[in-house]
Protein backbone atom coordinates (compact mmCIF):
# COMPACT_ATOMS: atom_id res chain seq x y z
CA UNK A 1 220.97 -6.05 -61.21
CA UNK A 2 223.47 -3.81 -61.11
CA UNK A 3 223.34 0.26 -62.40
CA UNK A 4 225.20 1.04 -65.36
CA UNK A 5 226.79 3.85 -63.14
CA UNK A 6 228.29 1.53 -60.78
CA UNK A 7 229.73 -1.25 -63.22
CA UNK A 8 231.02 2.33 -65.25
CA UNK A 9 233.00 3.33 -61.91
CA UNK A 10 234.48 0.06 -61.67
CA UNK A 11 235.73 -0.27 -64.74
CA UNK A 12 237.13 3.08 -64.42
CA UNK A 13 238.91 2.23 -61.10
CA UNK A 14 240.40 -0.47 -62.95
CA UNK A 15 241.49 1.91 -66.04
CA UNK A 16 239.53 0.43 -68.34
CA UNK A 17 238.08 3.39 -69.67
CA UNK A 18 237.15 1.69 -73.07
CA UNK A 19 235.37 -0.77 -70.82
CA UNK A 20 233.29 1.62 -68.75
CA UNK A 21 232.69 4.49 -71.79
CA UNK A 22 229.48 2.85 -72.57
CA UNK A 23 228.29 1.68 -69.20
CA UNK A 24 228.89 6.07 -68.50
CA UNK A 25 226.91 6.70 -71.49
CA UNK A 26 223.85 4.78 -70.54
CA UNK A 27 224.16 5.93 -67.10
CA UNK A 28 224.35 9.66 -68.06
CA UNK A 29 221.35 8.76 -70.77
CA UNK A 30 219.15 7.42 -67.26
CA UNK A 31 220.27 9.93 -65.19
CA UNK A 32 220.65 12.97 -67.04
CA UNK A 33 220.75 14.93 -63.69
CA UNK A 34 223.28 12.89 -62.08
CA UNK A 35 226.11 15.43 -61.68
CA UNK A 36 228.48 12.46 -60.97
CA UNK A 37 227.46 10.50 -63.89
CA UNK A 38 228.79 13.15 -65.99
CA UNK A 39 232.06 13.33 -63.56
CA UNK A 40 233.08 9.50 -64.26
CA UNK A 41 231.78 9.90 -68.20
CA UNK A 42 234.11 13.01 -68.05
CA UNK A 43 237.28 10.98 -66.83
CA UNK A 44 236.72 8.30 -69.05
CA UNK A 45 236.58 10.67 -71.85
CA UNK A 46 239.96 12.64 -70.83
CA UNK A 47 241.63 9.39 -70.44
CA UNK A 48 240.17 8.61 -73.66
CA UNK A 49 242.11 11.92 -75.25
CA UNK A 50 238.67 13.38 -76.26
CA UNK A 51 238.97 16.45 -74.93
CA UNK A 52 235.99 18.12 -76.34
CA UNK A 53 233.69 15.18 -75.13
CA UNK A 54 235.63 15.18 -71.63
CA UNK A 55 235.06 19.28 -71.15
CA UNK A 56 231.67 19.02 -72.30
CA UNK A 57 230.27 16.96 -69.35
CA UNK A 58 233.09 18.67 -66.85
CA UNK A 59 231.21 21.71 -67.39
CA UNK A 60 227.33 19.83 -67.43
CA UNK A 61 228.96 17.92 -63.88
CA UNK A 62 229.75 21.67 -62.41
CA UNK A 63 226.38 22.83 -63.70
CA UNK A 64 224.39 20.41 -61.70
CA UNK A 65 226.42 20.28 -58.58
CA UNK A 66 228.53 23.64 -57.97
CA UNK A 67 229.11 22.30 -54.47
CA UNK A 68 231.09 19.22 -55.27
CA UNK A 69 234.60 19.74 -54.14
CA UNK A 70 235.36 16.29 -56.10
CA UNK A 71 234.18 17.45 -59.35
CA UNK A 72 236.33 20.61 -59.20
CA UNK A 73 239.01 18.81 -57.50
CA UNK A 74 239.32 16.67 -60.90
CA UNK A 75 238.41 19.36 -63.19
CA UNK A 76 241.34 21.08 -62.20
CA UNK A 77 243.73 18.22 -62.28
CA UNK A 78 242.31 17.76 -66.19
CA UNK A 79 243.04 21.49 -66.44
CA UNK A 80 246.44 21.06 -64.87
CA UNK A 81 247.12 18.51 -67.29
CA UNK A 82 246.30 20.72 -70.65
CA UNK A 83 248.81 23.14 -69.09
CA UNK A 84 246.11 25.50 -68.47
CA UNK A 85 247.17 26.89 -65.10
CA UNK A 86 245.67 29.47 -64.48
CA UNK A 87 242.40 28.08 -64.87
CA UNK A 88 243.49 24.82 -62.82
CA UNK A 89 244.67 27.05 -59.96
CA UNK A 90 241.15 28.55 -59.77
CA UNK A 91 239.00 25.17 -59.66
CA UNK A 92 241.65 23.84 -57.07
CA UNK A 93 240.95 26.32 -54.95
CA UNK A 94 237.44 26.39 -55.40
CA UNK A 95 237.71 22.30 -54.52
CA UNK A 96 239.50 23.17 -51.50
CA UNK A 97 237.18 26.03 -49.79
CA UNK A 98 234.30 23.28 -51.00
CA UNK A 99 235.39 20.93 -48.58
CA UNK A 100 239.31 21.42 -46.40
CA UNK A 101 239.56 17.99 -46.24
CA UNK A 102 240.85 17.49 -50.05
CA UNK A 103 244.38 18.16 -48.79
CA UNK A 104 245.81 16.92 -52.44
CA UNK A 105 243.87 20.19 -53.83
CA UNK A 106 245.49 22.92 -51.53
CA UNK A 107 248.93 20.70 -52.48
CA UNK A 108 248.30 21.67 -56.03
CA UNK A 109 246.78 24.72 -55.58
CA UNK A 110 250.35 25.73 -53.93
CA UNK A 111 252.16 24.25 -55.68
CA UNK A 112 250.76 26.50 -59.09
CA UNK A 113 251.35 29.28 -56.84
CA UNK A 114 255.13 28.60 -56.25
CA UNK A 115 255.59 28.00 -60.22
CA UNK A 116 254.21 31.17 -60.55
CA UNK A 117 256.10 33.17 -58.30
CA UNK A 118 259.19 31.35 -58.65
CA UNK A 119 258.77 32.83 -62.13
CA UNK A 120 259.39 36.45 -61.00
CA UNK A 121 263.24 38.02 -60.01
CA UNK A 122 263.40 37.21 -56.67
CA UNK A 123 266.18 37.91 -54.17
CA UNK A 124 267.79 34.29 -53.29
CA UNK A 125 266.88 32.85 -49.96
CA UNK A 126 267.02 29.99 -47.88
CA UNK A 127 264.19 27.49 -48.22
CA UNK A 128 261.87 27.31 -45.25
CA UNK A 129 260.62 24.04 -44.16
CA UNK A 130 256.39 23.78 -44.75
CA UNK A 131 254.91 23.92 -41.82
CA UNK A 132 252.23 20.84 -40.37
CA UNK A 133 249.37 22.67 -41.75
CA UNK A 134 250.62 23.54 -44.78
CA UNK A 135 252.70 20.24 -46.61
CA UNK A 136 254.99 20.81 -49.76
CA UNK A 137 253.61 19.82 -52.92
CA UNK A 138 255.03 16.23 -54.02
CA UNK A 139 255.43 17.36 -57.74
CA UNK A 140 254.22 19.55 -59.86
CA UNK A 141 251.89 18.14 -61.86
CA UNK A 142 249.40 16.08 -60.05
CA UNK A 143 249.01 12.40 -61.24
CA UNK A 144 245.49 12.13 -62.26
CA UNK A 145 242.93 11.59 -59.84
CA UNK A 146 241.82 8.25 -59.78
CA UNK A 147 237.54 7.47 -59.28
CA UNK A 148 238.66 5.66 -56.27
CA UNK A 149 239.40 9.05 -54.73
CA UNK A 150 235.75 9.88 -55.33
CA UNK A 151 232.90 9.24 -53.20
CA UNK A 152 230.95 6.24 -54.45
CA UNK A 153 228.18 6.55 -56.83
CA UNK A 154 224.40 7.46 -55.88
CA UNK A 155 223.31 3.71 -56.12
CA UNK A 156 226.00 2.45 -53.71
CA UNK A 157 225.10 4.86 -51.27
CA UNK A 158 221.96 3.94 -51.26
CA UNK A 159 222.50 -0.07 -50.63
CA UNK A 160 224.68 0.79 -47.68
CA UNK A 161 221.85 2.51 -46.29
CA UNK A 162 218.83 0.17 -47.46
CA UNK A 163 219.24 -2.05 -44.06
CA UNK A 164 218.67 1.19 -41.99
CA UNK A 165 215.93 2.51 -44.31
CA UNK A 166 214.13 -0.72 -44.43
CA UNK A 167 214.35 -0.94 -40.69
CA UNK A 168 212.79 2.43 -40.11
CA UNK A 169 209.89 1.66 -42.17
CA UNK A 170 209.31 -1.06 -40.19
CA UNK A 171 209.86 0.29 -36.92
CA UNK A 172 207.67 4.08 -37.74
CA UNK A 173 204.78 1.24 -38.56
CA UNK A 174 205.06 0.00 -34.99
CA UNK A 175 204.23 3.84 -34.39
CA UNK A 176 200.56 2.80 -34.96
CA UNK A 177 200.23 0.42 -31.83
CA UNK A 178 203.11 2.53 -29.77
CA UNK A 179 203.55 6.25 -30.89
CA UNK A 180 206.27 7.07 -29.18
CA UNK A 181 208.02 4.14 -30.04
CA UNK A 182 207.52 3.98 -33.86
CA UNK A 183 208.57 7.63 -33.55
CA UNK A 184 212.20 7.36 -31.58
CA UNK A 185 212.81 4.25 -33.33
CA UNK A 186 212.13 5.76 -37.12
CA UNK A 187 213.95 8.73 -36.43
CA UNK A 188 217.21 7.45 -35.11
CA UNK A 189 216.76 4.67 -38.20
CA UNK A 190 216.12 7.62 -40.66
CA UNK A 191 219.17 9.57 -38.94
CA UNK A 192 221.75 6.56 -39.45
CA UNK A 193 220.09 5.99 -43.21
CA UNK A 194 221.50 10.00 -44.17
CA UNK A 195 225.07 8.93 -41.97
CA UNK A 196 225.15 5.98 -44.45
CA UNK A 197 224.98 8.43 -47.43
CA UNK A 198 221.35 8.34 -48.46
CA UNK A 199 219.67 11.56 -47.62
CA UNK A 200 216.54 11.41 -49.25
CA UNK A 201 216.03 8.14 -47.86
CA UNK A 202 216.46 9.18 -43.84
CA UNK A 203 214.30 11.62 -44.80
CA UNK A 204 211.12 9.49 -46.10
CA UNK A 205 212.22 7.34 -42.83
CA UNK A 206 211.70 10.20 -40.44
CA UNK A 207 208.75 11.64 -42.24
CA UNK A 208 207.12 8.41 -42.36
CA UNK A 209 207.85 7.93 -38.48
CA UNK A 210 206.07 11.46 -38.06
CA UNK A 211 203.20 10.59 -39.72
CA UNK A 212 202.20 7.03 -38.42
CA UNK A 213 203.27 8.25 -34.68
CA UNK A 214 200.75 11.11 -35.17
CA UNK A 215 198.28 8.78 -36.37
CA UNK A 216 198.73 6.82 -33.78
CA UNK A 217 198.12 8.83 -31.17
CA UNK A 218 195.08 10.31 -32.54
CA UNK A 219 193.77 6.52 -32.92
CA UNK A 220 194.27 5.81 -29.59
CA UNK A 221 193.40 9.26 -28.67
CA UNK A 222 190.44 8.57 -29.92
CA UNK A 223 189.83 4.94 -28.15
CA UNK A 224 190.54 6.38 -24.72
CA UNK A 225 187.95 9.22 -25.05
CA UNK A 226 185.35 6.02 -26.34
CA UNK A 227 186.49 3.94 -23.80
CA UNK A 228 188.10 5.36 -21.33
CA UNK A 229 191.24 3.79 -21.80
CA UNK A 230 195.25 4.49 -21.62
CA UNK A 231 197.02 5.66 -24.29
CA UNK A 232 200.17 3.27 -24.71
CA UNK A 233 202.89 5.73 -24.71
């Protein structure tokens, strides 16, 4: 069965944000600490017009996560959209030392800047072309960003890395018969889990591989000094 979170997201994506508001709402109401289920209940609301509603979990999404570059990316495109520039400018910027990647936020972010200057008597010049690094603004006003420009929800992460996690449970168990096996085997499976986007889940993997490989060499620790045996490294 699908989370309420991810059929909220879709619907979304598809802007159908009277289609996912109560799919968001239930999902926020189950996950209360889910800094992106506020995000996407927070776009559906501003696309919804209630801005009160939309700031209000804006502000509970920042609260939980203050090191989401998405959630401040959108914030300040909402805040961009009020005409509220000033304050857009800042979470932009914020969004962009979060994580350089979000190009689209330092595009913004400059392109607030220019308004603002351009504002000032200036002496005339000639326009210079934007360098690689730095790319001109396409417009002004930034269309809204879209939930497909976010990462995917907490749930969907975690079923992209399920076939890795279940896989290193299964191989740290071999750790009983073969420490050093078990071990190698449920770390690199814990290791690809976290690539896939589930953290806490390479995590259990790895510690789990720990555990049974140091179990298992204490059990056959023990059987060589009973029987004189070799321990199956």
């Amino acid at each position: 069965m699908r989370a309420p979170i991810e059929i909220g997201y879709e619907l979304l994506s598809q802007g159908r944000p009277v289609d996912a508001l109560p799919f968001l709402q239930r999902a926020v109401a189950e996950m209360p600490k889910e800094a992106r289920a506020h995000l996407y209940l927070a776009l559906a609301y501003a696309q919804l017009g209630d801005t009160a509603q939309a700031e209000k979990h804006f502000a509970r999404a920042i609260a939980l996560n203050p090191h989401d570059a998405y959630v401040f990316y959108n914030w300040g495109a909402y805040l961009h959209r009020q005409g509220r520039l000033a304050d857009a400018l800042k979470a932009y910027e914020t969004a962009y030392r979060l994580d350089p990647t979000l190009i689209g936020a330092r595009q913004a972010a400059d392109s607030l800047r220019g308004a603002a200057y351009s504002s000032t008597p200036a002496v005339p010049s000639a326009p210079t072309p934007p360098s690689p690094s730095h790319p001109a603004p396409t417009s002004s006003v930034p269309p809204p960003v879209q939930p497909t420009d976010l990462y995917a929800p907490a749930a969907s992460r975690y079923r992209r890395a399920r076939p890795w996690i279940v896989a290193g449970l299964v191989v740290s168990a071999i750790g009983l018969c073969i420490p050093i096996v078990g071990f190698l085997g449920g770390t690199v499976c814990g290791a690809m889990a976290m690539v896939r986007g589930s953290l806490a889940g390479g995590l259990v993997v790895i510690a789990a591989a720990f555990v049974l490989g140091v179990i298992g060499m204490l059990f056959w620790g023990l059987v060589q000094a009973m029987m004189g045996g070799v321990l199956p490294l």
